[in-house]
N, C-alpha and C. Protein backbone atom coordinates (compact mmCIF):
# COMPACT_ATOMS: atom_id res chain seq x y z
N UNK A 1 -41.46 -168.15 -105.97
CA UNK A 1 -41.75 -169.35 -106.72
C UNK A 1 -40.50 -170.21 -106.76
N UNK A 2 -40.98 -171.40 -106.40
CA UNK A 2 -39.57 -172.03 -106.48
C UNK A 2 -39.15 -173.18 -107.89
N UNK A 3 -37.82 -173.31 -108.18
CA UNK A 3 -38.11 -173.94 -109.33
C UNK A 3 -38.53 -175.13 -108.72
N UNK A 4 -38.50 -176.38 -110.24
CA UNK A 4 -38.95 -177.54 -110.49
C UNK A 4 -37.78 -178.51 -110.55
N UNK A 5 -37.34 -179.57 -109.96
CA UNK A 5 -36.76 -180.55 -110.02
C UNK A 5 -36.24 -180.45 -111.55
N UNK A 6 -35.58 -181.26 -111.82
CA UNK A 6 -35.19 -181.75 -113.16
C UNK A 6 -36.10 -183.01 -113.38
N UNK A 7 -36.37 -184.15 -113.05
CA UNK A 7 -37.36 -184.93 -113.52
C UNK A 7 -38.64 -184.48 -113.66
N UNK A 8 -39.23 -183.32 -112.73
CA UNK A 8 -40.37 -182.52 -113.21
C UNK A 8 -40.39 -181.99 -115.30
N UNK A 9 -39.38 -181.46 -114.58
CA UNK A 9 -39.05 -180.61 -115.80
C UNK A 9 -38.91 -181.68 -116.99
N UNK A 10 -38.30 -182.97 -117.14
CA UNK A 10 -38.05 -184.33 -118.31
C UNK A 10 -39.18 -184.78 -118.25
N UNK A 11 -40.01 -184.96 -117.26
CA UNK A 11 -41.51 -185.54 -117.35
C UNK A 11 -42.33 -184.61 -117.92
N UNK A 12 -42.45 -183.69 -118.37
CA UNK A 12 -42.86 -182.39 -118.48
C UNK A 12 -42.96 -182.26 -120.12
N UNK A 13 -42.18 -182.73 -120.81
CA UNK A 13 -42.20 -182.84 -122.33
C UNK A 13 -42.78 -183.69 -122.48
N UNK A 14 -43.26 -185.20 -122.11
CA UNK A 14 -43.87 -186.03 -122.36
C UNK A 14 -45.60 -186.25 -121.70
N UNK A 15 -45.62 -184.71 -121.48
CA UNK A 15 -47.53 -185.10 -120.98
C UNK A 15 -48.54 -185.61 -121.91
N UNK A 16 -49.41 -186.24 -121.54
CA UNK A 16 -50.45 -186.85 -122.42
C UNK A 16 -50.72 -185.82 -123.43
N UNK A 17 -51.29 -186.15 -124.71
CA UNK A 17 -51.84 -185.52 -125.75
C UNK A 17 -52.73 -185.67 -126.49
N UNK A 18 -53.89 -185.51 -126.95
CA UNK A 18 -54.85 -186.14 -127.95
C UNK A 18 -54.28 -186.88 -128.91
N UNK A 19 -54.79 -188.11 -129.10
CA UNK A 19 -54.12 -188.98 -129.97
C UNK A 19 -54.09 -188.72 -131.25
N UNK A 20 -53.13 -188.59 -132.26
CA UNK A 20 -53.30 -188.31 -133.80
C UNK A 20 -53.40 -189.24 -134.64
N UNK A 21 -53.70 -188.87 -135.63
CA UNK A 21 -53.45 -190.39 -137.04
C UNK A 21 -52.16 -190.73 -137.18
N UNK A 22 -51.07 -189.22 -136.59
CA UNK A 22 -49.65 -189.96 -137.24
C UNK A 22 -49.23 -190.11 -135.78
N UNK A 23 -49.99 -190.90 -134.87
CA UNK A 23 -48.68 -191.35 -133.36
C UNK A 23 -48.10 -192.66 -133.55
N UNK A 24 -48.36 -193.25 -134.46
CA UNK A 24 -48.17 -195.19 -134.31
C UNK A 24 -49.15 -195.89 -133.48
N UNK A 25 -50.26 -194.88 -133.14
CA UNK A 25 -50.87 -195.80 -132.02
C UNK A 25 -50.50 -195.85 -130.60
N UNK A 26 -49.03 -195.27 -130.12
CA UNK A 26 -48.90 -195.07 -129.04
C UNK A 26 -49.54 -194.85 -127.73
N UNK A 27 -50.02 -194.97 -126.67
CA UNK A 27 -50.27 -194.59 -125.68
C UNK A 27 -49.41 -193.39 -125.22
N UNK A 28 -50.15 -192.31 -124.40
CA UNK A 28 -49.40 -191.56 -123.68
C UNK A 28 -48.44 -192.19 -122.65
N UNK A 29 -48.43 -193.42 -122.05
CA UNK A 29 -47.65 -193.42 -121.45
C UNK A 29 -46.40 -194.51 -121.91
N UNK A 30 -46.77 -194.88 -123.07
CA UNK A 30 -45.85 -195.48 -124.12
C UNK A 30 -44.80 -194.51 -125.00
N UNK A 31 -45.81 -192.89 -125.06
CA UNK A 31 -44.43 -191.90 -125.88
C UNK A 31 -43.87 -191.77 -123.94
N UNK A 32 -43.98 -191.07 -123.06
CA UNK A 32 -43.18 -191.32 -122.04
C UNK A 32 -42.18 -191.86 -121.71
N UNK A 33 -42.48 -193.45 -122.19
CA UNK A 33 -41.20 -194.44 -121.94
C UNK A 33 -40.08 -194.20 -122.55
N UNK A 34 -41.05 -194.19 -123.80
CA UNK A 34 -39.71 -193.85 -124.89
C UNK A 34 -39.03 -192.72 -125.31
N UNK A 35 -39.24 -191.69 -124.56
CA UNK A 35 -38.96 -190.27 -124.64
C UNK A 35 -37.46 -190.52 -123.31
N UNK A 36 -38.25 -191.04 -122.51
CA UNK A 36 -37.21 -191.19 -121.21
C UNK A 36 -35.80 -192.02 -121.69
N UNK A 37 -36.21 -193.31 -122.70
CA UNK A 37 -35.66 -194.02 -123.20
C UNK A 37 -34.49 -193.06 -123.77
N UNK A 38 -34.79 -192.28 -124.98
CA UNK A 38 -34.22 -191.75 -125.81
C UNK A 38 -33.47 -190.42 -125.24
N UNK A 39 -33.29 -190.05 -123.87
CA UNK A 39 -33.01 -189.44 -123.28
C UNK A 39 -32.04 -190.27 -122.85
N UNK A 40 -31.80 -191.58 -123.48
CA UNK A 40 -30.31 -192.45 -122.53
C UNK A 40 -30.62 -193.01 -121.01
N UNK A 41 -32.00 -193.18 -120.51
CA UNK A 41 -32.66 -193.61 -119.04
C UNK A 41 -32.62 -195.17 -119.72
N UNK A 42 -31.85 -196.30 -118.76
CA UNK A 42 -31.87 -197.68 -118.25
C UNK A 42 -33.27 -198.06 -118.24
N UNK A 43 -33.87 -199.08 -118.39
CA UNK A 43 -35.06 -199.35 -118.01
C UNK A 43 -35.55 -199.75 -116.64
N UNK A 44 -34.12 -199.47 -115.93
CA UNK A 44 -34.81 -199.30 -114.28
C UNK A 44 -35.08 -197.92 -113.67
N UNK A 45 -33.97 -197.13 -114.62
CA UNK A 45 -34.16 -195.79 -114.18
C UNK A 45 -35.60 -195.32 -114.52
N UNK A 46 -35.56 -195.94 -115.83
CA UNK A 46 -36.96 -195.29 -116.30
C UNK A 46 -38.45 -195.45 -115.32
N UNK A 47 -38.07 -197.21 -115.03
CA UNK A 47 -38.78 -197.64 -113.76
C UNK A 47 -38.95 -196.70 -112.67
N UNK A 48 -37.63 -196.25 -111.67
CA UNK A 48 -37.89 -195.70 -110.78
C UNK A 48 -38.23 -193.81 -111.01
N UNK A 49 -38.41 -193.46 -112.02
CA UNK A 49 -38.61 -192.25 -112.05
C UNK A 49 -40.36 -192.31 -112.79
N UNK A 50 -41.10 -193.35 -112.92
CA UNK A 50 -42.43 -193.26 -113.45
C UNK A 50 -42.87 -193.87 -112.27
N UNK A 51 -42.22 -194.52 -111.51
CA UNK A 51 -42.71 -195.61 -110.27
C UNK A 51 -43.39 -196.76 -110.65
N UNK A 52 -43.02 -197.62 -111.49
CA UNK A 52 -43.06 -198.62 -112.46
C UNK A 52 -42.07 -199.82 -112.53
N UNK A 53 -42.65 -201.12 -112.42
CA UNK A 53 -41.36 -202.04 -112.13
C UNK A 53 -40.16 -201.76 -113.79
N UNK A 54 -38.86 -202.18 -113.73
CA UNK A 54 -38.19 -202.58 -114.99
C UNK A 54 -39.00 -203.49 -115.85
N UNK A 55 -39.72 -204.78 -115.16
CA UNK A 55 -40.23 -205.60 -116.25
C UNK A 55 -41.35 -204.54 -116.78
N UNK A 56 -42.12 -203.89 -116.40
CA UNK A 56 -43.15 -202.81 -116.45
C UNK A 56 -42.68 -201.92 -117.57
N UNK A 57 -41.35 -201.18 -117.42
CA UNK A 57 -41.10 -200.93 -118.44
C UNK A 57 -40.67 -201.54 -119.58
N UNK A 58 -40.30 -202.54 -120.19
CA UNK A 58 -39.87 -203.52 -120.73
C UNK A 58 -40.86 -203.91 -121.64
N UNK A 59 -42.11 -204.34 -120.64
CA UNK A 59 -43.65 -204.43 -121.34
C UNK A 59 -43.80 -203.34 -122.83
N UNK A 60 -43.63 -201.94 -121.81
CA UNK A 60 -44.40 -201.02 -122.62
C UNK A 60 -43.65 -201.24 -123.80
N UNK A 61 -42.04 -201.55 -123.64
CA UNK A 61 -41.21 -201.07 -125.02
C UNK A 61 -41.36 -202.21 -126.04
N UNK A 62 -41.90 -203.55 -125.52
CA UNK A 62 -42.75 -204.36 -126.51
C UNK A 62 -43.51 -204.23 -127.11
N UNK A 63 -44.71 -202.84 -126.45
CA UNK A 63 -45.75 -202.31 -126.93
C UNK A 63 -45.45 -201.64 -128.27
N UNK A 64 -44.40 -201.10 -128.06
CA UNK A 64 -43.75 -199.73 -128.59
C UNK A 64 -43.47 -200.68 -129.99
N UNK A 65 -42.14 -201.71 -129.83
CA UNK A 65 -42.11 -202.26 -130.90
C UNK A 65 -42.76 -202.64 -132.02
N UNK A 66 -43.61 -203.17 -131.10
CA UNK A 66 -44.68 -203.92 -132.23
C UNK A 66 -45.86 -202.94 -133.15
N UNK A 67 -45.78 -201.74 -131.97
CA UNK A 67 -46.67 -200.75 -132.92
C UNK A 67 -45.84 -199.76 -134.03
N UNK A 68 -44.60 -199.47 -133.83
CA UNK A 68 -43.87 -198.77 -134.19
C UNK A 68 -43.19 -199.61 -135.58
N UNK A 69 -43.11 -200.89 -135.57
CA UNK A 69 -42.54 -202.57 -136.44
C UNK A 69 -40.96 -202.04 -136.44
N UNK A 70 -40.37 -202.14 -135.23
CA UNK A 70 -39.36 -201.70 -134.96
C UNK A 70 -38.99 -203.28 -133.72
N UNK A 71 -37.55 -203.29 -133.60
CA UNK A 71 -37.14 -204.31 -132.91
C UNK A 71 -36.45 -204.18 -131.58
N UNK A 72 -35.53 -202.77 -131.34
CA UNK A 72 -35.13 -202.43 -130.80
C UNK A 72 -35.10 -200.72 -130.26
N UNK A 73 -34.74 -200.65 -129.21
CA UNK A 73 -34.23 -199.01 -128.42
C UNK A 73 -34.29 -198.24 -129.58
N UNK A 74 -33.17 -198.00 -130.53
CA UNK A 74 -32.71 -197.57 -131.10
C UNK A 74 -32.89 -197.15 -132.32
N UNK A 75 -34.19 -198.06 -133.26
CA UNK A 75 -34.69 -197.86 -134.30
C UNK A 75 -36.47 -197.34 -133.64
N UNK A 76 -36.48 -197.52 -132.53
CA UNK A 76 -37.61 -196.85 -132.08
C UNK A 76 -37.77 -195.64 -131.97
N UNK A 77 -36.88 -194.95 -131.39
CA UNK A 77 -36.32 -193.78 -130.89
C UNK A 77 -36.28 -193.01 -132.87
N UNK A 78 -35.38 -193.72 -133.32
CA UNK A 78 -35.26 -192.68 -134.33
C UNK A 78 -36.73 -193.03 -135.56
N UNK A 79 -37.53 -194.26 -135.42
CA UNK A 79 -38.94 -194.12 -135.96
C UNK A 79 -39.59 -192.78 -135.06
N UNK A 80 -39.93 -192.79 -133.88
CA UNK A 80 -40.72 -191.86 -133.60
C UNK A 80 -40.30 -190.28 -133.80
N UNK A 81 -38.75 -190.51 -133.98
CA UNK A 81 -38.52 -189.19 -134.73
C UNK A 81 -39.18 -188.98 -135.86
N UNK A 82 -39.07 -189.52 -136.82
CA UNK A 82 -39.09 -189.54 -138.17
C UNK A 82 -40.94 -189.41 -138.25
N UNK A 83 -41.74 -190.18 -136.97
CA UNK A 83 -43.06 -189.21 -137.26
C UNK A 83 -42.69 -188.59 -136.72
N UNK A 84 -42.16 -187.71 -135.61
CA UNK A 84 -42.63 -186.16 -135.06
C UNK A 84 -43.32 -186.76 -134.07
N UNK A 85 -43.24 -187.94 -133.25
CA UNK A 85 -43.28 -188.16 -131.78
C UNK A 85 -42.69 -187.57 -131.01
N UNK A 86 -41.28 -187.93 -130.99
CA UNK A 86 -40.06 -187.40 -130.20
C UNK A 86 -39.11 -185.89 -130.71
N UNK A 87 -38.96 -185.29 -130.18
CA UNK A 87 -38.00 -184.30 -130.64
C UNK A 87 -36.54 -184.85 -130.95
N UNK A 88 -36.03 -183.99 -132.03
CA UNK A 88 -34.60 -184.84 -132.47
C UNK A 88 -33.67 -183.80 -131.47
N UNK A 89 -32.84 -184.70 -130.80
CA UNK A 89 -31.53 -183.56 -129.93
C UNK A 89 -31.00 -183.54 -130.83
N UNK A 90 -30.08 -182.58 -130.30
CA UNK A 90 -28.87 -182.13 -131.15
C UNK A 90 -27.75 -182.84 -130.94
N UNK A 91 -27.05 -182.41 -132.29
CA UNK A 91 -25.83 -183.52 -132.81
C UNK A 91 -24.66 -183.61 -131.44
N UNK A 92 -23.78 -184.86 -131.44
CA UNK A 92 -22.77 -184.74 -130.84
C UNK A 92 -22.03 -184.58 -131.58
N UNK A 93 -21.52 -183.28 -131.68
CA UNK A 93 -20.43 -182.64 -132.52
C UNK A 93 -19.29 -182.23 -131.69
């Protein structure tokens, strides 16, 4: 058996899921973005590893905003923590 890439493996935490009352409304491929996001991925990287233009991703994280009432990367990332979207990494200590 051979292993799995590493983008297998990062795409791999973010598979679709039955939608809950507590997602924000998200799309599966809206927690994706922002999982990749919050993983420190550019929005081209994010692009070329979903096969998705940058403006493409860009879209979704408008999506994200507006469902999440968040403005930016950064308060997104730590809203979807705070529901239990995203997993919290560990500290840089």
């Amino acid at each position: 058996m051979s292993a799995r890439p590493d983008s297998s493996a990062a795409l791999e935490r973010y598979t679709p899921r039955a939608p809950s009352e507590n997602d924000g409304g998200l799309t599966a491929r809206e927690l994706t973005v922002l999982g990749l996001i919050a993983d420190g991925l550019t929005a081209g990287a994010v692009g070329h590893r979903l096969l998705i233009s940058p403006r493409t991703v860009q879209k979704h994280l408008e999506h994200i905003y507006a469902k999440l009432r968040t403005t930016d990367k950064v308060s997104a990332v730590l809203k979807a923590q705070a529901l239990g979207l995203l997993a919290v990494q560990g500290s840089m200590r």
